[in-house]
PDB file of N, CA and C in Angstrom:
ATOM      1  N   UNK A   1      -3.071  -4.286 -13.388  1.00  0.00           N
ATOM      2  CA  UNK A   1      -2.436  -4.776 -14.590  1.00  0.00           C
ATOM      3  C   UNK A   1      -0.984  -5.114 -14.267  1.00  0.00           C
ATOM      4  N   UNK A   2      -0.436  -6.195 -15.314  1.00  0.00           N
ATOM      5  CA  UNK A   2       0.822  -6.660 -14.676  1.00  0.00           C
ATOM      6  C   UNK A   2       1.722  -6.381 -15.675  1.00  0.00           C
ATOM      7  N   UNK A   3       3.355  -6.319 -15.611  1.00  0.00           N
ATOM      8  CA  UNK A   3       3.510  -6.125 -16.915  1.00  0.00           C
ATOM      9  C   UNK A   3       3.389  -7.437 -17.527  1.00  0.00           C
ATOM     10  N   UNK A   4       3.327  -8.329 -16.974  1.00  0.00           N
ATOM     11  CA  UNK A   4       2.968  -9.733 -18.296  1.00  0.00           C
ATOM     12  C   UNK A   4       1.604  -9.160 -18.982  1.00  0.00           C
ATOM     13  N   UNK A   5       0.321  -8.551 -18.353  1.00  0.00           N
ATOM     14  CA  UNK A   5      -0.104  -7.786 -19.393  1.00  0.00           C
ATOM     15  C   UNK A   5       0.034  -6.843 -20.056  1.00  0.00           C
ATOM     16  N   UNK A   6       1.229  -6.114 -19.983  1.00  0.00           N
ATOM     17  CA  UNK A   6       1.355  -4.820 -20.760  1.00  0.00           C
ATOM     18  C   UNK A   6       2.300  -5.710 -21.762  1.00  0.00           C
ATOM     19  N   UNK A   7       3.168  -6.659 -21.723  1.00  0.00           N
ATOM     20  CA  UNK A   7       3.593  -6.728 -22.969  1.00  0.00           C
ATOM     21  C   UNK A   7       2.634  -7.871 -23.682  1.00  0.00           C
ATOM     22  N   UNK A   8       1.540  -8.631 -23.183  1.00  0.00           N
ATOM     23  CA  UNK A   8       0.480  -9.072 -24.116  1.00  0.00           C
ATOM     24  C   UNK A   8       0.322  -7.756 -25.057  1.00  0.00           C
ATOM     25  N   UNK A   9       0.203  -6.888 -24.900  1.00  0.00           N
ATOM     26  CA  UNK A   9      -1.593  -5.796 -24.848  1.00  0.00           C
ATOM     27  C   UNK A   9      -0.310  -5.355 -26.036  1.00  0.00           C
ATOM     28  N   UNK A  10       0.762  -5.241 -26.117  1.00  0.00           N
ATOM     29  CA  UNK A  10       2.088  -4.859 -26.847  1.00  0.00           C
ATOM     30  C   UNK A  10       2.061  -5.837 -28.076  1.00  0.00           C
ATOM     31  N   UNK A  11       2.163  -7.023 -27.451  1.00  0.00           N
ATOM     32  CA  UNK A  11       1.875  -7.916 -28.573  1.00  0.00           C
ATOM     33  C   UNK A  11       1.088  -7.979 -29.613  1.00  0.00           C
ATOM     34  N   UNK A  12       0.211  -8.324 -28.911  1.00  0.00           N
ATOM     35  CA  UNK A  12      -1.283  -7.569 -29.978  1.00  0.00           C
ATOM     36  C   UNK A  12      -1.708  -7.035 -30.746  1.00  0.00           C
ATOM     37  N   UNK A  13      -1.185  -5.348 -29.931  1.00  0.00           N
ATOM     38  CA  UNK A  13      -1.657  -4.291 -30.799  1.00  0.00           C
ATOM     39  C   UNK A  13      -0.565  -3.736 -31.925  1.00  0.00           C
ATOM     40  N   UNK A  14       0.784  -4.730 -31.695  1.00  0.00           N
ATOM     41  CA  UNK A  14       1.570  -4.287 -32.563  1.00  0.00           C
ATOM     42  C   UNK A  14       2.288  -4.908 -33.670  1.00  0.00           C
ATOM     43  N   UNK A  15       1.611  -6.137 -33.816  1.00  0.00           N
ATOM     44  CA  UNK A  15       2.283  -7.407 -33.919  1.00  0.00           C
ATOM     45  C   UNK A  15       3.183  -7.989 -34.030  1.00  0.00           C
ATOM     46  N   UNK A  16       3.979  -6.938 -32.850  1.00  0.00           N
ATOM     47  CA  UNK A  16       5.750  -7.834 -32.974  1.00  0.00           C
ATOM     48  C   UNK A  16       5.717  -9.144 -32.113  1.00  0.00           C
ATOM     49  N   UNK A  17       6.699  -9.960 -32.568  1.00  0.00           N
ATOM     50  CA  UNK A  17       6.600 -11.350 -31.681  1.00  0.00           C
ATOM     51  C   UNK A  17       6.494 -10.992 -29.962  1.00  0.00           C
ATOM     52  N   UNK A  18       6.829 -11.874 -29.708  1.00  0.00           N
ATOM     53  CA  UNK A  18       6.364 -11.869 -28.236  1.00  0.00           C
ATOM     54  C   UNK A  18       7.407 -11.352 -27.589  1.00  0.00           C
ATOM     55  N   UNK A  19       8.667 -12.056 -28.156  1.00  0.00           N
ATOM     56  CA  UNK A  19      10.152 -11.757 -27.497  1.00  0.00           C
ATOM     57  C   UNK A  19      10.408 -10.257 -27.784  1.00  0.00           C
ATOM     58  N   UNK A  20       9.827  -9.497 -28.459  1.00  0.00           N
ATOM     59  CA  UNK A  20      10.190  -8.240 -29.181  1.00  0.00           C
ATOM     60  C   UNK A  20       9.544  -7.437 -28.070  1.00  0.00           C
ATOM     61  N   UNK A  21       8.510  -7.605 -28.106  1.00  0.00           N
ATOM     62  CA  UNK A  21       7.158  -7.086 -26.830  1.00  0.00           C
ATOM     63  C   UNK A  21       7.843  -6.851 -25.934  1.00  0.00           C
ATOM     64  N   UNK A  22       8.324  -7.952 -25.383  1.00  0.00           N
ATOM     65  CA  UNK A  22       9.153  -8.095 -23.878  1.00  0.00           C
ATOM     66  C   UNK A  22      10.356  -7.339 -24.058  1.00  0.00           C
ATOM     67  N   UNK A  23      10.936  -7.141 -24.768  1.00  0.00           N
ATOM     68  CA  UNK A  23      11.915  -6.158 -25.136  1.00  0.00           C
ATOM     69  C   UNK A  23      11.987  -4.968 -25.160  1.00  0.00           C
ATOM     70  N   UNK A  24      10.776  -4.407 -25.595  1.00  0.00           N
ATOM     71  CA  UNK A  24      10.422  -2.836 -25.945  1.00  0.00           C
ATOM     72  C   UNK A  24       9.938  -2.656 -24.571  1.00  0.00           C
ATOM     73  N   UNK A  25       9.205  -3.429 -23.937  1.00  0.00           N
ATOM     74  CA  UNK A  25       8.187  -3.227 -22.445  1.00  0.00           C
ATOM     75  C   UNK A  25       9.736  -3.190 -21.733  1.00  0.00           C
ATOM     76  N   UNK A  26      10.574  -3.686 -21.585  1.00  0.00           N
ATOM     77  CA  UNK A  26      11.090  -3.691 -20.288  1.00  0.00           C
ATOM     78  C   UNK A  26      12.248  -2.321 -20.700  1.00  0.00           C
ATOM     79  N   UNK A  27      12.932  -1.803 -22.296  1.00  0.00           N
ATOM     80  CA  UNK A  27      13.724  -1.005 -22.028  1.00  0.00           C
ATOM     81  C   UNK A  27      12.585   0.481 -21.882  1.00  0.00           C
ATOM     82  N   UNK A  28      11.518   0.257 -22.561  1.00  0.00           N
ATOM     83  CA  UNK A  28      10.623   1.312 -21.781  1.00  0.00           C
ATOM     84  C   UNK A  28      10.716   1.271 -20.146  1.00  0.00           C
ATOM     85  N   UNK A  29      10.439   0.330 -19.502  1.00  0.00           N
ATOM     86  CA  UNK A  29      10.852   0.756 -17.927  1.00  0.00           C
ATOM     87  C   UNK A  29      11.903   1.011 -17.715  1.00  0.00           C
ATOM     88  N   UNK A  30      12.708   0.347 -17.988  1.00  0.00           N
ATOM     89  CA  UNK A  30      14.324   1.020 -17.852  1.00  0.00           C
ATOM     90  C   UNK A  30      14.369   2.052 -17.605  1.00  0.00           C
ATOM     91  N   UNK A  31      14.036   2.728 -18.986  1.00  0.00           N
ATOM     92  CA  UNK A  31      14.418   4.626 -19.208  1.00  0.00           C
ATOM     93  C   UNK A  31      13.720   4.993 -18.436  1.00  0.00           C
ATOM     94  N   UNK A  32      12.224   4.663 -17.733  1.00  0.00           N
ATOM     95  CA  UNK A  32      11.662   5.244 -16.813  1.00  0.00           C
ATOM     96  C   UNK A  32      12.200   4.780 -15.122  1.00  0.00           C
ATOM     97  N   UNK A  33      12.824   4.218 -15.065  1.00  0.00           N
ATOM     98  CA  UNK A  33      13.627   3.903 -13.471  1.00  0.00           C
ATOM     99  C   UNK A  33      15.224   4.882 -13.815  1.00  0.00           C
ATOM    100  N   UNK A  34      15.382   4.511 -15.081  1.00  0.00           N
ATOM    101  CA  UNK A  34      16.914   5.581 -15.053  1.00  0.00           C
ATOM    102  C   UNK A  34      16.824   6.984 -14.542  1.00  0.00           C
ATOM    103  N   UNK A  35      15.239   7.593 -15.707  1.00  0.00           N
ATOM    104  CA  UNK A  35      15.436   9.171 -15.540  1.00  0.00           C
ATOM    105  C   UNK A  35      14.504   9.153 -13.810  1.00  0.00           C
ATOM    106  N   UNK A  36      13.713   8.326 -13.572  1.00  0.00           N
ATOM    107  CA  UNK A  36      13.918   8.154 -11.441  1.00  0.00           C
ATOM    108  C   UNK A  36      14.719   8.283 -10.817  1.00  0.00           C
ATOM    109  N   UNK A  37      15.517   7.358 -11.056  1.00  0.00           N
ATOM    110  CA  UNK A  37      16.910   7.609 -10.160  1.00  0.00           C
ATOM    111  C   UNK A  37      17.509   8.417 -10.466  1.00  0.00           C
ATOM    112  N   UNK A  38      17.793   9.258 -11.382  1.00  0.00           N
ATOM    113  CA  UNK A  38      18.270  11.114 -11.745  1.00  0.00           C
ATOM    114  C   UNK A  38      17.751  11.612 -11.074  1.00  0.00           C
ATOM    115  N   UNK A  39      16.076  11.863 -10.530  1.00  0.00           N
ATOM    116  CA  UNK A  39      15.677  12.740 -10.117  1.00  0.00           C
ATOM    117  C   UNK A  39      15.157  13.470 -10.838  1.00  0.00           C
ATOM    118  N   UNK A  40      14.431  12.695 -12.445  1.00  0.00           N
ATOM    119  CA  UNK A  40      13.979  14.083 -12.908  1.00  0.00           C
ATOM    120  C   UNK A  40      12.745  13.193 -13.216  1.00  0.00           C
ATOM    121  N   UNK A  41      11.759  14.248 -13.785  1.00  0.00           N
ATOM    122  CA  UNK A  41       9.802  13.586 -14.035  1.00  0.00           C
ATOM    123  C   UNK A  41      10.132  13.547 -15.021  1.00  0.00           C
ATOM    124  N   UNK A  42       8.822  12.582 -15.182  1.00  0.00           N
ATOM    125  CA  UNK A  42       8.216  12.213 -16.570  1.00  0.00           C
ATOM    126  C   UNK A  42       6.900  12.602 -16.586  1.00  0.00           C
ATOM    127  N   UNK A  43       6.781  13.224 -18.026  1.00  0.00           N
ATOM    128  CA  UNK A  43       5.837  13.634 -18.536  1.00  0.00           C
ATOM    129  C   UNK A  43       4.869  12.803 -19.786  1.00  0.00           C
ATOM    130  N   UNK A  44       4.237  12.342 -19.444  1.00  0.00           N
ATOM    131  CA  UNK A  44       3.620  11.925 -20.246  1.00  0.00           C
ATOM    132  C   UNK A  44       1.869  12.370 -20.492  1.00  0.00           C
ATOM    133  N   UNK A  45       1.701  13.398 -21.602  1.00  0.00           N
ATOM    134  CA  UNK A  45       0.899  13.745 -21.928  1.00  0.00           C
ATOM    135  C   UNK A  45      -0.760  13.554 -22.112  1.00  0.00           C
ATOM    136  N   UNK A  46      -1.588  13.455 -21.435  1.00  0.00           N
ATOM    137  CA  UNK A  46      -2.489  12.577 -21.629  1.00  0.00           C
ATOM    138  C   UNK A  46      -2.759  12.358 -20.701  1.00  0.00           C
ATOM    139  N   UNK A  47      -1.589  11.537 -20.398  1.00  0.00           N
ATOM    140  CA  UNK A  47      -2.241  10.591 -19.325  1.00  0.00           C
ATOM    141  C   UNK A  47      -1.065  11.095 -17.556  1.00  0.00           C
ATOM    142  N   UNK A  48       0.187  12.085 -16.939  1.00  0.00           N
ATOM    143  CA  UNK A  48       0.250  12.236 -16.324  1.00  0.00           C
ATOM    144  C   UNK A  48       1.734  12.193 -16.095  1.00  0.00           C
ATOM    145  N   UNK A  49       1.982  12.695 -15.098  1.00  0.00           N
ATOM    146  CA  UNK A  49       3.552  13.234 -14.550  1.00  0.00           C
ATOM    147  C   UNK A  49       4.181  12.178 -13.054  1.00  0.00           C
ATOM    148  N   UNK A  50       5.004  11.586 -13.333  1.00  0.00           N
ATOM    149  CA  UNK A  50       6.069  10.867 -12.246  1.00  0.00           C
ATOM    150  C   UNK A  50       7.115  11.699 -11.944  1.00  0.00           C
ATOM    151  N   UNK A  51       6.550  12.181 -10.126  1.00  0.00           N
ATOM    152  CA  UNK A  51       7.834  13.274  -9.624  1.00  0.00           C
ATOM    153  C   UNK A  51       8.701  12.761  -8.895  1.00  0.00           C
ATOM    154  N   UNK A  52       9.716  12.950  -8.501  1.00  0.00           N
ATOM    155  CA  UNK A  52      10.782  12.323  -7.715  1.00  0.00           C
ATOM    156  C   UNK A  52      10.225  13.393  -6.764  1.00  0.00           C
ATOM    157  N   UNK A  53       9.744  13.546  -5.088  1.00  0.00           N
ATOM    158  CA  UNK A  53       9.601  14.155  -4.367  1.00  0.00           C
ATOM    159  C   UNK A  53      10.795  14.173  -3.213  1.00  0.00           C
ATOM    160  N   UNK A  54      11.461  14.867  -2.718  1.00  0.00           N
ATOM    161  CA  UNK A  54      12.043  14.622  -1.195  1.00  0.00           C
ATOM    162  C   UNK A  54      11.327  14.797   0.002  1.00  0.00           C
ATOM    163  N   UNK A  55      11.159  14.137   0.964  1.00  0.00           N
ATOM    164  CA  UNK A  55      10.946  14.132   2.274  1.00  0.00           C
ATOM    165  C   UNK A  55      11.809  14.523   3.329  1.00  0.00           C
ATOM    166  N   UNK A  56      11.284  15.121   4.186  1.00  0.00           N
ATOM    167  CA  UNK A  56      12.456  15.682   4.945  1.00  0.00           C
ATOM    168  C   UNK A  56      12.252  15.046   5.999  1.00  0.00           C
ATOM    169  N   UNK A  57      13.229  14.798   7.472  1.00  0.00           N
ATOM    170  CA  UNK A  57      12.877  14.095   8.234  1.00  0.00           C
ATOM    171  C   UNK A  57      11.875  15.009   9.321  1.00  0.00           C
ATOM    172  N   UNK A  58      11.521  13.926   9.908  1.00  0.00           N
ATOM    173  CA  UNK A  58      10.256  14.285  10.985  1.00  0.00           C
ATOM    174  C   UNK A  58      10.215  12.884  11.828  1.00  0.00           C
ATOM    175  N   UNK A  59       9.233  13.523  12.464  1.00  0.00           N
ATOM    176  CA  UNK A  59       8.937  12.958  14.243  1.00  0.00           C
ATOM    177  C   UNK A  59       7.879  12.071  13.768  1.00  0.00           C
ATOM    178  N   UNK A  60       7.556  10.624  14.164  1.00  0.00           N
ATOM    179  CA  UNK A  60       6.466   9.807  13.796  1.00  0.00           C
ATOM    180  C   UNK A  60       6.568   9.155  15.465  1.00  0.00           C
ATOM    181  N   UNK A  61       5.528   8.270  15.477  1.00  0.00           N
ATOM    182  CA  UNK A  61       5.322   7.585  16.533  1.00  0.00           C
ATOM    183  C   UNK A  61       5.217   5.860  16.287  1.00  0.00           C
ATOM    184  N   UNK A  62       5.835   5.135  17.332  1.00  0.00           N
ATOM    185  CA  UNK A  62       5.352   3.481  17.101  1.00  0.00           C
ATOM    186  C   UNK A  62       4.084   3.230  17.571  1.00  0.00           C
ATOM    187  N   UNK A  63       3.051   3.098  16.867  1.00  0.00           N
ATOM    188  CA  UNK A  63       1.582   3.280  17.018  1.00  0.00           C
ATOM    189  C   UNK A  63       1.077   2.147  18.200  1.00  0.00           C
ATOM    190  N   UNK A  64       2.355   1.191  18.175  1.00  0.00           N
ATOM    191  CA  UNK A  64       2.119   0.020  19.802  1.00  0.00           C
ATOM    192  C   UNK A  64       2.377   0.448  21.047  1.00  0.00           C
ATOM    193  N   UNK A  65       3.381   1.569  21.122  1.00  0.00           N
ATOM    194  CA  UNK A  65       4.324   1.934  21.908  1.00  0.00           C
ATOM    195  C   UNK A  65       3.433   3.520  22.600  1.00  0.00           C
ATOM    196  N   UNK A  66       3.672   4.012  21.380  1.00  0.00           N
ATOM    197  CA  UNK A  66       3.427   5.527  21.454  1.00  0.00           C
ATOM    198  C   UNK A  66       5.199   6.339  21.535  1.00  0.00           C
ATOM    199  N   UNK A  67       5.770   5.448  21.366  1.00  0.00           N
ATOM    200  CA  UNK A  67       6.989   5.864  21.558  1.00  0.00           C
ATOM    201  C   UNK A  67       7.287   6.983  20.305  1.00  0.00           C
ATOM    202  N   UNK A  68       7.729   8.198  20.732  1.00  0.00           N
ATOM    203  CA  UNK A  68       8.657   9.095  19.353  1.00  0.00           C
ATOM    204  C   UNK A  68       9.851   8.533  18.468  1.00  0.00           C
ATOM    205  N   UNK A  69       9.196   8.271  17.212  1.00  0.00           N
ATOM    206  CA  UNK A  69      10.831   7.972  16.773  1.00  0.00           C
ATOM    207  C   UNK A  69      10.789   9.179  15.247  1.00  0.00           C
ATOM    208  N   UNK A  70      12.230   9.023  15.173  1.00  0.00           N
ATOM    209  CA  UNK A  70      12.845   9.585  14.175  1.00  0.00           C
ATOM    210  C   UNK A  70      12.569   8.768  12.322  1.00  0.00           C
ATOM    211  N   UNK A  71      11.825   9.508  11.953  1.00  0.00           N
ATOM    212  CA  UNK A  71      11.890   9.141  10.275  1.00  0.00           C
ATOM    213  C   UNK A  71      12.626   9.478   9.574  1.00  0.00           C
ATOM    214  N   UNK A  72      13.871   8.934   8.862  1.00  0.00           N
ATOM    215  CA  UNK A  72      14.414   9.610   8.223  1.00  0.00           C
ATOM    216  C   UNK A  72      14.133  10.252   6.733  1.00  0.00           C
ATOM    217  N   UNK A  73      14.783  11.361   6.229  1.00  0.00           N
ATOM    218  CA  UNK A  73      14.703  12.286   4.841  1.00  0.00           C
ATOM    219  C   UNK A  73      14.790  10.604   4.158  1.00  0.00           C
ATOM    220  N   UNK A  74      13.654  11.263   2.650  1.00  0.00           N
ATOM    221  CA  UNK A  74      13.841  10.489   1.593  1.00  0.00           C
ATOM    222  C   UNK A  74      13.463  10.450   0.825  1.00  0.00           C
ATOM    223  N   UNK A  75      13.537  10.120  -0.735  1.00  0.00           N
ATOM    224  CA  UNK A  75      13.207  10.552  -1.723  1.00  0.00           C
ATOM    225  C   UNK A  75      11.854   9.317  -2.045  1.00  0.00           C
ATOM    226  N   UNK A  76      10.966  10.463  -2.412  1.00  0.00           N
ATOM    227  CA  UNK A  76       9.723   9.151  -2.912  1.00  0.00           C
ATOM    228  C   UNK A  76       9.453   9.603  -4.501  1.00  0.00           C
ATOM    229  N   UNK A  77       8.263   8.745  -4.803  1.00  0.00           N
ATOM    230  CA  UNK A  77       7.884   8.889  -6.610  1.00  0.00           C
ATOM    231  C   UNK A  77       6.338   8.991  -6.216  1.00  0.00           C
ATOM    232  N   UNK A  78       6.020   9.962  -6.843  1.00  0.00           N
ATOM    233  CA  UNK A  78       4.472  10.314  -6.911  1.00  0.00           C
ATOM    234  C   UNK A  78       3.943  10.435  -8.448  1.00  0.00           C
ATOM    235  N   UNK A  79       2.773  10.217  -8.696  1.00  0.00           N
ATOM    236  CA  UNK A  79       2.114  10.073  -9.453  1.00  0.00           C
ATOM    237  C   UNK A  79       0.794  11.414  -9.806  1.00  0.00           C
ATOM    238  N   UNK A  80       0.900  12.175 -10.316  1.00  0.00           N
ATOM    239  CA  UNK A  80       0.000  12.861 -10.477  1.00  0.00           C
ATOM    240  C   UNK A  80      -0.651  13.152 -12.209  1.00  0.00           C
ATOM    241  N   UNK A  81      -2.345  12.507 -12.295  1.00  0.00           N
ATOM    242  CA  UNK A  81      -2.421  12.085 -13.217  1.00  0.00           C
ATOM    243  C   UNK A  81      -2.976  13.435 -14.075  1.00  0.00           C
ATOM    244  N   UNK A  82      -3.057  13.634 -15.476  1.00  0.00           N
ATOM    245  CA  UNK A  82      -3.413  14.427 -15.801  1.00  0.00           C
ATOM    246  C   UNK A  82      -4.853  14.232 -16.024  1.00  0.00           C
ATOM    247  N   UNK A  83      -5.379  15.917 -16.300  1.00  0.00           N
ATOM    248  CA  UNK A  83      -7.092  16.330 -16.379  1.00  0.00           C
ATOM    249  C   UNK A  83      -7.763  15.111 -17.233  1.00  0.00           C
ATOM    250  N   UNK A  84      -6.806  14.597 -18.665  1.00  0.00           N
ATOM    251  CA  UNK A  84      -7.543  13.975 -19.389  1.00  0.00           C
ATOM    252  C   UNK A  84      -7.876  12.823 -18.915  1.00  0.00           C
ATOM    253  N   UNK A  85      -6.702  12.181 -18.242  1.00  0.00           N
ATOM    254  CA  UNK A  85      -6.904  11.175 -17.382  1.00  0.00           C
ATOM    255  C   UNK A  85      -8.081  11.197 -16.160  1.00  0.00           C
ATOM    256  N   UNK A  86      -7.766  12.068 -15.360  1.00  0.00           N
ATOM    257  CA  UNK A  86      -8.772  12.248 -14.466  1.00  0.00           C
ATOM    258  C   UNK A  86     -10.269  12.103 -14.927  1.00  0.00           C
ATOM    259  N   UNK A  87     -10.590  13.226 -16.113  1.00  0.00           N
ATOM    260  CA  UNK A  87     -11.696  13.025 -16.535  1.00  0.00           C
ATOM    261  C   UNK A  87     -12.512  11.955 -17.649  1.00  0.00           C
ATOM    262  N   UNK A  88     -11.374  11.261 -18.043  1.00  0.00           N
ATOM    263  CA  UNK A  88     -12.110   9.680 -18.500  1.00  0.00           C
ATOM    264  C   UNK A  88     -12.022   8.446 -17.574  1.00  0.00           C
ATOM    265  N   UNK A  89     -11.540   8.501 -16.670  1.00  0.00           N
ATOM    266  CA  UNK A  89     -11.865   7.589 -15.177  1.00  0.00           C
ATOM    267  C   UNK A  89     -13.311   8.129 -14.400  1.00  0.00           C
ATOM    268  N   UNK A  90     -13.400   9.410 -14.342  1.00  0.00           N
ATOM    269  CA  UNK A  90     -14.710  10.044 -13.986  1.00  0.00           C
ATOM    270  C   UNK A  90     -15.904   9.715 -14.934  1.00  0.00           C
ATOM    271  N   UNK A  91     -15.687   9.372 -16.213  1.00  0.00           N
ATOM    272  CA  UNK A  91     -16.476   9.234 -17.082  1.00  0.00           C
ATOM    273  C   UNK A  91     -16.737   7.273 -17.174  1.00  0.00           C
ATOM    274  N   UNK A  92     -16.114   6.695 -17.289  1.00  0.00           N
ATOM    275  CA  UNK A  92     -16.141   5.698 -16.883  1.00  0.00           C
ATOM    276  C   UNK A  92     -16.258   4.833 -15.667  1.00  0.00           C
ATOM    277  N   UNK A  93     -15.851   5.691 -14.853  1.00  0.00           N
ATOM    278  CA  UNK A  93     -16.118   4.930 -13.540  1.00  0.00           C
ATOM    279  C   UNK A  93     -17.646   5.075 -12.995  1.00  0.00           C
TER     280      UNK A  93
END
């Protein structure tokens, strides 16, 4: 899904104009890239939690080479969905 479909599916189901859609869809991502870049999750009930994780550095290899190199520390975003979620993808899929 793209967000050009999430603010259709916005449109739609809410019947604000289109320009409004696109409005609400994108300061909804906003607040969700702001409280990211804080470093703090989101919770969203239902359907699942966005963690800011850190990585620490470690030893990887150039898989052409075999050569050791250095990875550096870094912060990633994980996704872990909740039960309800889990179990209506199981049910549907």
């Amino acid at each position: 899904m793209t967000k050009a479909e999430i603010v259709e599916m916005v449109h739609r189901s809410t019947d604000l104009p289109k320009n409004e859609a696109v409005a609400v869809t994108e300061v909804i991502f906003e607040m969700i890239r702001q409280s990211l870049e804080r470093g703090e999750s989101i919770k969203l009930p239902g359907f699942g939690n966005f963690l800011v994780r850190e990585k620490s550095t470690r030893v990887g290899r150039n898989p052409k080479t075999g050569e050791e190199i250095e990875i550096s520390a870094r912060k990633v975003v994980t996704f872990k969905p909740s039960q309800i979620l889990r179990d209506r993808i199981q049910k549907n899929g």
